[in-house]
PDB file of N, CA and C in Angstrom:
ATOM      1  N   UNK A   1       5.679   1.382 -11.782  1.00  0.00           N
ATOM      2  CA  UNK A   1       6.745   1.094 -10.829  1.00  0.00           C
ATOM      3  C   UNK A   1       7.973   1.898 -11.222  1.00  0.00           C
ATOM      4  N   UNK A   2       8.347   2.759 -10.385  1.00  0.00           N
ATOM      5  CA  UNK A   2       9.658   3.220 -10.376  1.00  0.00           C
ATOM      6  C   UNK A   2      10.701   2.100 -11.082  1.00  0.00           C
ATOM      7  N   UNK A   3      12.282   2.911 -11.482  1.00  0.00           N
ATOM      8  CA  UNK A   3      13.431   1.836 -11.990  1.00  0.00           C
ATOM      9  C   UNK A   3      13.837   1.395 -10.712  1.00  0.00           C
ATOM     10  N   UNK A   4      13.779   1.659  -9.407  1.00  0.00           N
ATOM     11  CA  UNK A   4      13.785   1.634  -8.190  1.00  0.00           C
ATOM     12  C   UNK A   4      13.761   0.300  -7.353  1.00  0.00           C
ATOM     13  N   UNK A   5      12.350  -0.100  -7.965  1.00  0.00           N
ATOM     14  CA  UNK A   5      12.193  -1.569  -7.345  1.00  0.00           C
ATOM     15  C   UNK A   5      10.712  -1.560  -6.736  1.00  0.00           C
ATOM     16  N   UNK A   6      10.682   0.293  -5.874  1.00  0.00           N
ATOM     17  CA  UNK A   6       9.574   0.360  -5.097  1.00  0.00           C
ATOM     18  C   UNK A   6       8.449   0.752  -6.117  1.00  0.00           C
ATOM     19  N   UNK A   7       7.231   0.627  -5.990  1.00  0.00           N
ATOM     20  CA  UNK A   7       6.290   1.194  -6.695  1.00  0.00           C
ATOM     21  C   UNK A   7       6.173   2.545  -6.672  1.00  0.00           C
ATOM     22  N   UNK A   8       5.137   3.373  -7.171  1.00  0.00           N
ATOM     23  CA  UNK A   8       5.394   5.072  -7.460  1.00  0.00           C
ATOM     24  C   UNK A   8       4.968   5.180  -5.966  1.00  0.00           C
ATOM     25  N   UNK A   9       3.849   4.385  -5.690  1.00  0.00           N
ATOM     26  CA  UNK A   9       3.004   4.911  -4.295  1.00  0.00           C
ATOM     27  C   UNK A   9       4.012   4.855  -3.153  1.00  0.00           C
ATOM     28  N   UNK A  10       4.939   3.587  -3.187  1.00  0.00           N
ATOM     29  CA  UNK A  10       5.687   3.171  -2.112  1.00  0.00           C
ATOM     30  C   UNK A  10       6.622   4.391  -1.866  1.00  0.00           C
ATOM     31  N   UNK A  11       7.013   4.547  -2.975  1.00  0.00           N
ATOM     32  CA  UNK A  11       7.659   5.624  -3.008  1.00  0.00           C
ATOM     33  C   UNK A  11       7.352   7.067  -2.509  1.00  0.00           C
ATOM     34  N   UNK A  12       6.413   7.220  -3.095  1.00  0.00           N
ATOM     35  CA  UNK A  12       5.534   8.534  -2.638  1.00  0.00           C
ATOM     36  C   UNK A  12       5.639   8.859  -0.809  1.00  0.00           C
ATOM     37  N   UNK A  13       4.607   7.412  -0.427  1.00  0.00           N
ATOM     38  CA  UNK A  13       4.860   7.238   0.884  1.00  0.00           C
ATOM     39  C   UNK A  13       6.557   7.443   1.645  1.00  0.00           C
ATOM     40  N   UNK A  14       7.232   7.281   1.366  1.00  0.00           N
ATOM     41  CA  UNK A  14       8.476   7.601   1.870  1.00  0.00           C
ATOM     42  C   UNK A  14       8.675   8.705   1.826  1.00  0.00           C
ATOM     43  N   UNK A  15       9.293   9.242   0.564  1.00  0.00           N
ATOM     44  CA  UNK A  15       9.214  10.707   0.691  1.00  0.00           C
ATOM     45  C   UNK A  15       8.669  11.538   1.363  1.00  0.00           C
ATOM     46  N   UNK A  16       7.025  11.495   1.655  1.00  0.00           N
ATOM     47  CA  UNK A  16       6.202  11.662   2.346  1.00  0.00           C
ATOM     48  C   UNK A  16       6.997  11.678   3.886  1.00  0.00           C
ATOM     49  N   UNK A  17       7.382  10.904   4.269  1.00  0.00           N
ATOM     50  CA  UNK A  17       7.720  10.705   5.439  1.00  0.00           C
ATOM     51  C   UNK A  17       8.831  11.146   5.890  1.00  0.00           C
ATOM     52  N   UNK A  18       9.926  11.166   4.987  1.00  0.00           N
ATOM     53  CA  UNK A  18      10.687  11.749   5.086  1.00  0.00           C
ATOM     54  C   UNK A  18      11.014  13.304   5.409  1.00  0.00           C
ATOM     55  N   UNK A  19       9.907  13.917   4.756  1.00  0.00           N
ATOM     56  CA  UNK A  19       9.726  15.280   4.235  1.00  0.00           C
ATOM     57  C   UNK A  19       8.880  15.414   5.870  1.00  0.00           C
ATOM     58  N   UNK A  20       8.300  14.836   6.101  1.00  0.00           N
ATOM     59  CA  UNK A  20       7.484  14.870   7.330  1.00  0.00           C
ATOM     60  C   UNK A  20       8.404  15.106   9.055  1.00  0.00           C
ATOM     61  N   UNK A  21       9.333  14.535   8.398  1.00  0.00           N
ATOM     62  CA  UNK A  21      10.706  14.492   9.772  1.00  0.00           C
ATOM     63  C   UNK A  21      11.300  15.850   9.574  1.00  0.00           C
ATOM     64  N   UNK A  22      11.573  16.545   8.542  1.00  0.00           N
ATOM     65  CA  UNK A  22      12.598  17.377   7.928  1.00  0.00           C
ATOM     66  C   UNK A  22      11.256  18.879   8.401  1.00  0.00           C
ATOM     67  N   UNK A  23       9.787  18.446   8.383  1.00  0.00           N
ATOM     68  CA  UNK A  23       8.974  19.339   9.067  1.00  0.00           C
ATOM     69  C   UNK A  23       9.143  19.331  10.604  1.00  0.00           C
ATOM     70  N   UNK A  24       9.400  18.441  10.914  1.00  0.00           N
ATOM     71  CA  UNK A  24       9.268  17.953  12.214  1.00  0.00           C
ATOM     72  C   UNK A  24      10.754  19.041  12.802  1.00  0.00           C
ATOM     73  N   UNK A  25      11.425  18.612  12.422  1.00  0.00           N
ATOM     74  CA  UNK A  25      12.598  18.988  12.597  1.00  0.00           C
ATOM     75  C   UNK A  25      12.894  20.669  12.804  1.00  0.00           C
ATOM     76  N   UNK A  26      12.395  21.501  11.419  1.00  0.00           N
ATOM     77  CA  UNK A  26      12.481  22.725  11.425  1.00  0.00           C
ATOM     78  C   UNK A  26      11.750  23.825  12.309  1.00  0.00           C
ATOM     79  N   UNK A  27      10.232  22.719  12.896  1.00  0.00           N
ATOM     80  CA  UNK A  27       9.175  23.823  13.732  1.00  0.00           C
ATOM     81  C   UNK A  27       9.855  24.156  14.944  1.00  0.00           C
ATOM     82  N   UNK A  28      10.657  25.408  14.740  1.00  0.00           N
ATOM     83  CA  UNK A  28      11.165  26.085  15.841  1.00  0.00           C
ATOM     84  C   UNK A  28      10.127  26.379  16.661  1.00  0.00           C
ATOM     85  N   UNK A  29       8.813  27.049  16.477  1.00  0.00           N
ATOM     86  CA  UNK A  29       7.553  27.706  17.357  1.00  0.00           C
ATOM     87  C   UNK A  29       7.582  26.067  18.234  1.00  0.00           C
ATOM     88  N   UNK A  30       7.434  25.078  17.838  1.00  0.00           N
ATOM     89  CA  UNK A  30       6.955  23.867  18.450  1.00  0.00           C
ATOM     90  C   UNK A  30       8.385  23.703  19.346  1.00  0.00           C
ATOM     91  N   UNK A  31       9.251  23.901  18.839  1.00  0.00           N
ATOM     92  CA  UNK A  31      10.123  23.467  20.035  1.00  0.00           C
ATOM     93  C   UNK A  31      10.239  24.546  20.713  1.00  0.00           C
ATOM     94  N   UNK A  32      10.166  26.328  21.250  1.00  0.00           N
ATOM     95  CA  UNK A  32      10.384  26.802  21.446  1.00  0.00           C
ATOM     96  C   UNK A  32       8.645  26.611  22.830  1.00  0.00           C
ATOM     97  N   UNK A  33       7.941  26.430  22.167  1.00  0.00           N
ATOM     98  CA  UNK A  33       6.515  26.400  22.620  1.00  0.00           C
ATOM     99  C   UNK A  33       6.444  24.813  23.717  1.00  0.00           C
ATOM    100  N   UNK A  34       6.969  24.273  23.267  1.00  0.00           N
ATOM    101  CA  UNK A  34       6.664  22.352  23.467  1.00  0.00           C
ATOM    102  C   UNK A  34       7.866  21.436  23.415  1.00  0.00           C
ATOM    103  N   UNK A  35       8.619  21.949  23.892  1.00  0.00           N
ATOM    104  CA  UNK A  35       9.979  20.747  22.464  1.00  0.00           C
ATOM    105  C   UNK A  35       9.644  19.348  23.393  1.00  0.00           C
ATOM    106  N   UNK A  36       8.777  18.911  24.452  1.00  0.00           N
ATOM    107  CA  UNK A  36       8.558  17.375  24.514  1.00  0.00           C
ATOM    108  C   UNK A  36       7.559  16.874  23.469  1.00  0.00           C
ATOM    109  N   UNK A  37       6.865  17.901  23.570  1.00  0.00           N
ATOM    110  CA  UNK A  37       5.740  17.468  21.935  1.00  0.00           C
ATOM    111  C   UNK A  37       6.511  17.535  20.724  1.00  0.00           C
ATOM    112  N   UNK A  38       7.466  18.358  20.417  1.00  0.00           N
ATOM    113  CA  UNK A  38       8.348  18.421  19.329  1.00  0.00           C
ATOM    114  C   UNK A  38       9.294  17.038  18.763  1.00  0.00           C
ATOM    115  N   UNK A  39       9.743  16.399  20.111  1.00  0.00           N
ATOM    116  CA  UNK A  39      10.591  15.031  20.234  1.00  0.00           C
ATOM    117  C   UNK A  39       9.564  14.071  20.280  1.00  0.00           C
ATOM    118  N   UNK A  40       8.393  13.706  20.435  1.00  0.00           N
ATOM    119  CA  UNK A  40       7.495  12.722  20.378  1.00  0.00           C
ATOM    120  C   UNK A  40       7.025  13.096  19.045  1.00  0.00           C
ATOM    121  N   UNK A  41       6.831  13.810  18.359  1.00  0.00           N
ATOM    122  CA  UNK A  41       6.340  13.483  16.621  1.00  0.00           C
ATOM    123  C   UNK A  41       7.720  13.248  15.760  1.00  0.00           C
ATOM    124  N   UNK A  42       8.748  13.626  16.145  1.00  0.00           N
ATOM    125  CA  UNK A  42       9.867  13.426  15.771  1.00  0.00           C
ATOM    126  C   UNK A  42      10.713  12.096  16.200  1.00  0.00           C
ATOM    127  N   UNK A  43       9.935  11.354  17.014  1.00  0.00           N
ATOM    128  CA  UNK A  43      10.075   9.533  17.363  1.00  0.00           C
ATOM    129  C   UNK A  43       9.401   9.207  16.808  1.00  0.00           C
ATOM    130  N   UNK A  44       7.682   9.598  16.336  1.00  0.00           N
ATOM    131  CA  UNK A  44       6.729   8.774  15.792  1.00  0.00           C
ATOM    132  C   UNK A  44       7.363   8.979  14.552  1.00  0.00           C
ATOM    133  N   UNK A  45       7.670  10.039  13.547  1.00  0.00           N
ATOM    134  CA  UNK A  45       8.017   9.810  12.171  1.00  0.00           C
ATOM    135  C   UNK A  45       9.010   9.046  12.059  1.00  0.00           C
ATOM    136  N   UNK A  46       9.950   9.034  13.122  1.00  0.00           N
ATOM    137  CA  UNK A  46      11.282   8.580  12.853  1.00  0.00           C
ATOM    138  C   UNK A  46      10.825   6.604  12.666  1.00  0.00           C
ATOM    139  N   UNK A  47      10.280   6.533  13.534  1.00  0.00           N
ATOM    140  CA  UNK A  47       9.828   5.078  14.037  1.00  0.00           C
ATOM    141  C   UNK A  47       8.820   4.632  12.740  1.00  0.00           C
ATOM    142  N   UNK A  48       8.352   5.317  11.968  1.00  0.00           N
ATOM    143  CA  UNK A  48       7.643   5.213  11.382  1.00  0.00           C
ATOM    144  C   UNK A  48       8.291   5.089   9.428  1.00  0.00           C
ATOM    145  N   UNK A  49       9.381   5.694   9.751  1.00  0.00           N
ATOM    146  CA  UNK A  49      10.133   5.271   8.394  1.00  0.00           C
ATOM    147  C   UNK A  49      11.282   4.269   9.095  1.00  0.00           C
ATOM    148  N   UNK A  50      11.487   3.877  10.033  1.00  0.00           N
ATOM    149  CA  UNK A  50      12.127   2.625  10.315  1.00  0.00           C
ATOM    150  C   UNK A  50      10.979   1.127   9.929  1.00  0.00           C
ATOM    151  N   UNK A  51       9.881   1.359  10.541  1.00  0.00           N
ATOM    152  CA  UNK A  51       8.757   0.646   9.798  1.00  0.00           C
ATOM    153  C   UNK A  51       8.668   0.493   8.453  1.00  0.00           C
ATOM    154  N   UNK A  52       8.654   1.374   8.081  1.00  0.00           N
ATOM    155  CA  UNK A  52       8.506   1.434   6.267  1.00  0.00           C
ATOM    156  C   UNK A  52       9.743   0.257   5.849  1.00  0.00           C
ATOM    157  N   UNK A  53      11.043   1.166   6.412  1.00  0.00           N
ATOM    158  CA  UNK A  53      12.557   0.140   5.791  1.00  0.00           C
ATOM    159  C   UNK A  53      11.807  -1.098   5.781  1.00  0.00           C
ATOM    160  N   UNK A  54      11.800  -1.446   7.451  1.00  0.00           N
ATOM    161  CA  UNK A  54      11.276  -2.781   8.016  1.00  0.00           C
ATOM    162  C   UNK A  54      10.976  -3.824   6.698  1.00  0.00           C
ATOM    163  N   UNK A  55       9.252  -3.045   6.152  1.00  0.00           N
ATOM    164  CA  UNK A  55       7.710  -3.952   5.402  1.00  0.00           C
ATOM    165  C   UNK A  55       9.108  -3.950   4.062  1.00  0.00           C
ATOM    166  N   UNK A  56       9.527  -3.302   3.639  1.00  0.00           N
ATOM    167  CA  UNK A  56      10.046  -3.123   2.299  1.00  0.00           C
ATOM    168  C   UNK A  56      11.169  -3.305   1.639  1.00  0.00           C
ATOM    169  N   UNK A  57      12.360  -3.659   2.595  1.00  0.00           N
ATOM    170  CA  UNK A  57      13.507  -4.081   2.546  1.00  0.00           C
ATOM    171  C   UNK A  57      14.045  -4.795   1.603  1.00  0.00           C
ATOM    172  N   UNK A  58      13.252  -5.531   1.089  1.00  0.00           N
ATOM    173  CA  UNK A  58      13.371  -6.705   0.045  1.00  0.00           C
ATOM    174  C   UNK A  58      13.351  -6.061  -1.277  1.00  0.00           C
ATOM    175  N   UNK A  59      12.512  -4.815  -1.402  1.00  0.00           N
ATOM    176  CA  UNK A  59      12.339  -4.176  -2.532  1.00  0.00           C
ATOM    177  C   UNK A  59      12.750  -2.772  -2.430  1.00  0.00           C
ATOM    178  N   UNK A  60      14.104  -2.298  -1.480  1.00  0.00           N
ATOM    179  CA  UNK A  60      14.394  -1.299  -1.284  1.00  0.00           C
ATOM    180  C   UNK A  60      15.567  -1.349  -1.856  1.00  0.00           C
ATOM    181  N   UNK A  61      16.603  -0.580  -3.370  1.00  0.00           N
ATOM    182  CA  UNK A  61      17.569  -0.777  -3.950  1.00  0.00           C
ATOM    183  C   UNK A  61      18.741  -0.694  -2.549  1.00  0.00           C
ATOM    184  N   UNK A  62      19.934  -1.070  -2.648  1.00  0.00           N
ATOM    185  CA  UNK A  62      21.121  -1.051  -1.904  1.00  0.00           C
ATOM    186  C   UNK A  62      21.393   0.033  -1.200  1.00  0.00           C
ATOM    187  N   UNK A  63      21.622   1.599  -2.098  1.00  0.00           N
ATOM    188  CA  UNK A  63      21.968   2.359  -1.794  1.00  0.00           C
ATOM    189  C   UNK A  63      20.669   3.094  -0.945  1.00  0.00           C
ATOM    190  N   UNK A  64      19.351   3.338  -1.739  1.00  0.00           N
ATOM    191  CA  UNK A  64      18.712   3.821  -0.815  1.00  0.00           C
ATOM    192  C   UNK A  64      18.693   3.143   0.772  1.00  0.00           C
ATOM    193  N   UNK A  65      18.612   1.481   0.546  1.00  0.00           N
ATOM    194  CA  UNK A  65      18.910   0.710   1.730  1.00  0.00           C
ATOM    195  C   UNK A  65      19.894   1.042   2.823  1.00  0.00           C
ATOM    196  N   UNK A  66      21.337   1.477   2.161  1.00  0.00           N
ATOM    197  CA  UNK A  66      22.511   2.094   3.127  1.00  0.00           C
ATOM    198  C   UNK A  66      21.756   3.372   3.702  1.00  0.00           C
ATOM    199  N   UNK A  67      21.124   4.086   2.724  1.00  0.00           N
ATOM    200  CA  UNK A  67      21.502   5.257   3.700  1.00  0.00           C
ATOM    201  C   UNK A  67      20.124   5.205   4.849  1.00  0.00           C
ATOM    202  N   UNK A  68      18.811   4.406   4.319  1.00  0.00           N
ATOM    203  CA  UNK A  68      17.944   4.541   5.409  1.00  0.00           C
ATOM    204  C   UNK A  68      18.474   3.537   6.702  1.00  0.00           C
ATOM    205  N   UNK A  69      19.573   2.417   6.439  1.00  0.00           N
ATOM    206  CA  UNK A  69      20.067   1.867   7.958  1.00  0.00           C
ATOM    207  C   UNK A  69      20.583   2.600   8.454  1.00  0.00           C
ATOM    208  N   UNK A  70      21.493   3.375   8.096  1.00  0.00           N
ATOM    209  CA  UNK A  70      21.945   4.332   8.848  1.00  0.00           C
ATOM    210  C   UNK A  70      21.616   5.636   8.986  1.00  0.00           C
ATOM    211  N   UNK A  71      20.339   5.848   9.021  1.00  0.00           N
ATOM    212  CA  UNK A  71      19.468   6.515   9.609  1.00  0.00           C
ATOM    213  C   UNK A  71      20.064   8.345   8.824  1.00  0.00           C
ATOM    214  N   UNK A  72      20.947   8.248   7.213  1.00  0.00           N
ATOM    215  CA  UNK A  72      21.181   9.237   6.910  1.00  0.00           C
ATOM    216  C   UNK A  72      19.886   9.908   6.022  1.00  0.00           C
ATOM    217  N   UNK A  73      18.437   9.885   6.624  1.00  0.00           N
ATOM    218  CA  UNK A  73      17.694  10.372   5.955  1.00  0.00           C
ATOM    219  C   UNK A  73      17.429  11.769   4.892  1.00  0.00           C
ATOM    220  N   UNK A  74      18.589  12.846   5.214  1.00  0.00           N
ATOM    221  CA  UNK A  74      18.335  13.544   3.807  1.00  0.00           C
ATOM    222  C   UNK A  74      19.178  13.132   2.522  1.00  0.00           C
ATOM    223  N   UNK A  75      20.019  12.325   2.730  1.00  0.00           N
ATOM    224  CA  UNK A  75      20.487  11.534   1.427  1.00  0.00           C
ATOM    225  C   UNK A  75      19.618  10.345   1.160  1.00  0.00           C
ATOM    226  N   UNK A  76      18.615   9.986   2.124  1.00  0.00           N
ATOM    227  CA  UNK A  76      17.538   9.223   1.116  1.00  0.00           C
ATOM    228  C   UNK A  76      16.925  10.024   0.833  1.00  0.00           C
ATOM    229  N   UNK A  77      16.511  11.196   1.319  1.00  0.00           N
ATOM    230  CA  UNK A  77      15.251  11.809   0.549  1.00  0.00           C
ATOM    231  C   UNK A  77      15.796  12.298  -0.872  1.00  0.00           C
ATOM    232  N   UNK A  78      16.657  13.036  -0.932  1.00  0.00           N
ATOM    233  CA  UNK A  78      17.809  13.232  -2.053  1.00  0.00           C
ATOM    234  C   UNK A  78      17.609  12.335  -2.797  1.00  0.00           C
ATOM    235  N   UNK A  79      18.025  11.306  -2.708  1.00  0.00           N
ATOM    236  CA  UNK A  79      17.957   9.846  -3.479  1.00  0.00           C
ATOM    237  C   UNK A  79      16.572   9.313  -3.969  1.00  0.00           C
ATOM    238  N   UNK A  80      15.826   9.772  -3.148  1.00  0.00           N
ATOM    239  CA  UNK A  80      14.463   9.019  -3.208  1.00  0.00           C
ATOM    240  C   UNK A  80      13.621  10.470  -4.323  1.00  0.00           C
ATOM    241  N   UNK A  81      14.180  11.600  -4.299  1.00  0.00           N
ATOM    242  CA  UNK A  81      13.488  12.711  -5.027  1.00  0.00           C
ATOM    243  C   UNK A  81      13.951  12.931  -6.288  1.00  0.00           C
ATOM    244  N   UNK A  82      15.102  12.439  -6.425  1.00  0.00           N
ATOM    245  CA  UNK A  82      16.151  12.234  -7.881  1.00  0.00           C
ATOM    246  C   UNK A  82      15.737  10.876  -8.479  1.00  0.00           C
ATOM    247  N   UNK A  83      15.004   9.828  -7.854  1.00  0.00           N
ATOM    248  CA  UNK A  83      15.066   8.857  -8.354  1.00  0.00           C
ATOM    249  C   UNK A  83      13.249   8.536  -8.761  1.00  0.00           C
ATOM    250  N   UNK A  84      12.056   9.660  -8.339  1.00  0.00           N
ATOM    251  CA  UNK A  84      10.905  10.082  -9.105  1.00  0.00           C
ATOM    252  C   UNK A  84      10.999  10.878  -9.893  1.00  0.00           C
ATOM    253  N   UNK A  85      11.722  11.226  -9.757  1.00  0.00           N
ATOM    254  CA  UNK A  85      11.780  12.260 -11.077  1.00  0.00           C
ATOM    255  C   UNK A  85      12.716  11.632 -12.122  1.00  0.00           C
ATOM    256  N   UNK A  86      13.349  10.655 -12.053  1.00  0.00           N
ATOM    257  CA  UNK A  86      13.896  10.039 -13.590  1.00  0.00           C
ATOM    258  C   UNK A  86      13.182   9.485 -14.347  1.00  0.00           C
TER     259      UNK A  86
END
């Protein structure tokens, strides 16, 4: 278990997801090609680490907690990538 609260996996999984939006985000070809397909995987990830907060909340420290309510996801990933690696 991470000093965190979350387990390594829980953790993993986030990041994961996070990193998954921040893909989502950059595929210019997909938005240039599709951008309604571009905004529907970019709701499903998004919706999908609002889920995560959701199950885990209880065991999500404060600060990572602030920044995933307010939806500042590269300062959780930041947070969440500084805080596997300690």
């Amino acid at each position: 278990m991470s000093k965190s609260g979350l387990s390594d996996m829980k953790m993993s999984e986030l990041i994961d997801l996070l990193e998954r939006r921040l893909t989502v985000i950059g595929d210019a070809e997909l938005r240039e090609r599709n951008p309604e397909a571009q905004m529907a995987q970019l709701r499903e990830v998004s919706e999908a680490i609002a889920a995560f907060h959701e199950r885990h909340r209880e065991e999500i420290p404060a600060r990572l907690n602030h920044f995933l309510a307010n939806a500042s996801y590269g300062k959780a990933l930041d947070w969440a990538r500084a805080e596997r690696e300690s």
